[in-house]
Protein backbone atom coordinates (compact mmCIF):
# COMPACT_ATOMS: atom_id res chain seq x y z
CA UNK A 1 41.74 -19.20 2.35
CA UNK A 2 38.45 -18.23 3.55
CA UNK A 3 37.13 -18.79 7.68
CA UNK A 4 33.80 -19.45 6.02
CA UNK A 5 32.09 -22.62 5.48
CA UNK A 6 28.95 -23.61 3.86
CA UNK A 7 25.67 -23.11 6.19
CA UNK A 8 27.52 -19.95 8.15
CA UNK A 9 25.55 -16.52 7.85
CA UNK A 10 26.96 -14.81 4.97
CA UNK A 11 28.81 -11.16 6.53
CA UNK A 12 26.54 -8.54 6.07
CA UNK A 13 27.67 -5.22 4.09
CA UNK A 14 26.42 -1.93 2.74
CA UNK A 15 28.34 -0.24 0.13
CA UNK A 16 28.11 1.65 -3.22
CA UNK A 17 27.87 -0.01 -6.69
CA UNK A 18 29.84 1.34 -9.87
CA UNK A 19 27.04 4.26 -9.97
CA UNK A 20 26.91 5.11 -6.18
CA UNK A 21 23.73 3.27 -5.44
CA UNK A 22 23.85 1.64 -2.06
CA UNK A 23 23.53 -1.68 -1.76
CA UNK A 24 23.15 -4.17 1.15
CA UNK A 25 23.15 -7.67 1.00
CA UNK A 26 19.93 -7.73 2.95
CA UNK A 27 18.35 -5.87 -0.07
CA UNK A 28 18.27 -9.48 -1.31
CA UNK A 29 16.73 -11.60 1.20
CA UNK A 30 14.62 -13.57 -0.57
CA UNK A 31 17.19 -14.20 -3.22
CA UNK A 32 19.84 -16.47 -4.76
CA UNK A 33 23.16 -14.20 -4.81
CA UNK A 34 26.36 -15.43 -6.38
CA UNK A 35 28.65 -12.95 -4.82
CA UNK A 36 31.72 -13.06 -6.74
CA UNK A 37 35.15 -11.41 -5.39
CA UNK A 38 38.14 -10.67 -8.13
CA UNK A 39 41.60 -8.83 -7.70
CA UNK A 40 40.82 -6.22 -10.36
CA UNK A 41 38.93 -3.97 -12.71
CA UNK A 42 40.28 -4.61 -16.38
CA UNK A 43 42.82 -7.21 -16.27
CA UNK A 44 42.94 -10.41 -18.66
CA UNK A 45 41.52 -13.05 -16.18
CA UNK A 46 38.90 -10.86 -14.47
CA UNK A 47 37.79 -9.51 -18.05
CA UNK A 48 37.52 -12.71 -18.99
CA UNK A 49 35.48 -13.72 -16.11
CA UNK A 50 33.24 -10.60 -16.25
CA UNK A 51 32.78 -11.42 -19.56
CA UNK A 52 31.92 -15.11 -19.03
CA UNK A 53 28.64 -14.02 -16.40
CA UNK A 54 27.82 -11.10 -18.97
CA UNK A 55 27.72 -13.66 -21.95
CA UNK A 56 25.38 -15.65 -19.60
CA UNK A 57 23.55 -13.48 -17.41
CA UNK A 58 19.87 -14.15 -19.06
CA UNK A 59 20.59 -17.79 -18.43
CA UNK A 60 21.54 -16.67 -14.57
CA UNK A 61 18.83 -14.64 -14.28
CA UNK A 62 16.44 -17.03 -15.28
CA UNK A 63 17.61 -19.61 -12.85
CA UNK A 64 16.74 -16.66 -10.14
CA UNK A 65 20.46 -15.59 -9.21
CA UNK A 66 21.26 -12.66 -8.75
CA UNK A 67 24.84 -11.20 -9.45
CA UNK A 68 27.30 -8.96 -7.39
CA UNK A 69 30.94 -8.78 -8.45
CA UNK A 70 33.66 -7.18 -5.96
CA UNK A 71 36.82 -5.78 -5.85
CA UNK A 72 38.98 -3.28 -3.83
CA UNK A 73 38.89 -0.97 -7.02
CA UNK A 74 37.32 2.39 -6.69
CA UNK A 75 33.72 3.22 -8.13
CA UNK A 76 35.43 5.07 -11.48
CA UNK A 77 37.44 2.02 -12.00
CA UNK A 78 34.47 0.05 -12.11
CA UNK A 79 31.81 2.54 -13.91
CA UNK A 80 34.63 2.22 -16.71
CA UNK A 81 34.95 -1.50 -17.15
CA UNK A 82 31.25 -1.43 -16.55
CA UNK A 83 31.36 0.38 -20.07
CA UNK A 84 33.97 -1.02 -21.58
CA UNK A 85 32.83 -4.59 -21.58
CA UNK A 86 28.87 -3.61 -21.13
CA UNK A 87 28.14 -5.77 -17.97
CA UNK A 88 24.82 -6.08 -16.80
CA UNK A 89 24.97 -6.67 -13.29
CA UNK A 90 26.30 -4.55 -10.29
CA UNK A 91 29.88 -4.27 -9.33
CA UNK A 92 30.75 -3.03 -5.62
CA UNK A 93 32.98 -0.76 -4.12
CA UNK A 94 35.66 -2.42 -1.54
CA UNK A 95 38.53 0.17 -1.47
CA UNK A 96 38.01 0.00 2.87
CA UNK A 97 38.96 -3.76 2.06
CA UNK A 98 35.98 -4.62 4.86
CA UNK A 99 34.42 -7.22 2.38
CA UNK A 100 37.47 -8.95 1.45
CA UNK A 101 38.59 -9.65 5.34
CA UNK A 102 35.11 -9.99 6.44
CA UNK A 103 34.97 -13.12 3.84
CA UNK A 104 38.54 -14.18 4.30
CA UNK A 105 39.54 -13.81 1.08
CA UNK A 106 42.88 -10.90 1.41
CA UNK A 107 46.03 -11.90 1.77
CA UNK A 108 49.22 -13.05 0.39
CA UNK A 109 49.49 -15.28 -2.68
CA UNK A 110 52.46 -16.16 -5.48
CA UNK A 111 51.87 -13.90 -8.89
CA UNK A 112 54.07 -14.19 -11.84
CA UNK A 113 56.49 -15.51 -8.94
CA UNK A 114 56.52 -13.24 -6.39
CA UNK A 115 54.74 -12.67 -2.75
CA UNK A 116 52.22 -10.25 -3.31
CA UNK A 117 48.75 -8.91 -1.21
CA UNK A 118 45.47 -9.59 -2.94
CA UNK A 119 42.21 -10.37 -3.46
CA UNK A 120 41.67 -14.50 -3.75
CA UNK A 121 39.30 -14.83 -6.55
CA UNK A 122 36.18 -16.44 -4.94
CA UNK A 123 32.46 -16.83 -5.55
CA UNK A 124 30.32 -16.98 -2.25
CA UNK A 125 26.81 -18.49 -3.57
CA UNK A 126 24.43 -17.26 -0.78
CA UNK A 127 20.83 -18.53 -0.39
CA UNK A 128 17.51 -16.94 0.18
CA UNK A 129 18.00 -17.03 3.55
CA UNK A 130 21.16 -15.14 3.89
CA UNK A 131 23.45 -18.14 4.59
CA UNK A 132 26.46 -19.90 2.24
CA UNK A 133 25.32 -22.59 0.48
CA UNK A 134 28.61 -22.96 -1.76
CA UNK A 135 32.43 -21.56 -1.61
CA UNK A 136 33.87 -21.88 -5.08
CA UNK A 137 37.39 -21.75 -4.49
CA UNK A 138 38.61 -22.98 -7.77
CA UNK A 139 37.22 -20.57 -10.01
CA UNK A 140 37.27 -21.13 -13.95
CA UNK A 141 37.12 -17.34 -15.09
CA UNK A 142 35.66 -18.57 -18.72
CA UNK A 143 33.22 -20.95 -17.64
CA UNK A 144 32.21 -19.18 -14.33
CA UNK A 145 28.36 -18.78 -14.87
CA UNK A 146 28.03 -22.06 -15.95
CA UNK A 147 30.56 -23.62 -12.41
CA UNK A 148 27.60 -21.27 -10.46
CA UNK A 149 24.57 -23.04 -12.13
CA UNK A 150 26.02 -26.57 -11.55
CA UNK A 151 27.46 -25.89 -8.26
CA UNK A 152 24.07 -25.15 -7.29
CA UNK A 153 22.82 -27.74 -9.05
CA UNK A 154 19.89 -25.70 -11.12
């Protein structure tokens, strides 16, 4: 999937969240961000995912990460799951699609048994120092905070 490997420099970006706030990832040097990429706003597995890091997010906090969720959806599309399922954290705006190829995770995969083009569903755990510490790949949308925590081993 992804060119990246743990130790690289994590691709730098600027963007808008879901209320047009820029944000950089240099905004958090000094930080623990679990940068976490999914298809789309408002579908069963990402809800259930968003959900999962909402449910948890005091626990995530306390352990000193910091969250960013992705997608290619606009910043409407994401103000209004940002409602609808009251997460806490920021969700950025990717409808250039510069994130997703900057981390190597766009491109074709099998849904419901077809070819189609999409976002892999990744989690890019980036140290204080800017660089990759973990990929996770394999990402279990209902147990997601808790795969961050021990993949980091806090």
């Amino acid at each position: 999937m992804t060119h990246l490997k743990p130790k690289d420099k994590a691709p730098a970006f600027t963007t808008v969240d879901q209320d047009g706030n820029k944000v950089s990832l240099k905004d958090f040097k000094g930080k623990k961000v679990a940068l976490y990429f999914y298809p789309h706003d408002d579908s069963e597995t990402c809800n259930k995912q968003a959900c999962n890091i909402r449910d948890n997010y005091t626990l995530l906090k306390q352990k000193g990460i910091e969250i960013l969720g992705v997608s290619i959806d606009d910043q409407k599309s994401h103000k209004r799951f940002e409602k609808k399922f009251s997460l806490p954290f920021r969700i950025l705006v990717d409808t250039d699609k510069k994130m997703v190829n900057d981390y190597g995770i766009w491109g074709e995969k099998l849904f419901m048994g077809r070819i189609i083009v999409s976002t892999y569903r990744t989690t890019f755990l980036i140290n204080e120092k800017g660089k990759i510490d973990h990929i996770v790949e394999k990402v279990v949308s209902g147990k997601h905070a808790q795969q961050i925590i021990e993949t980091w081993g806090l």
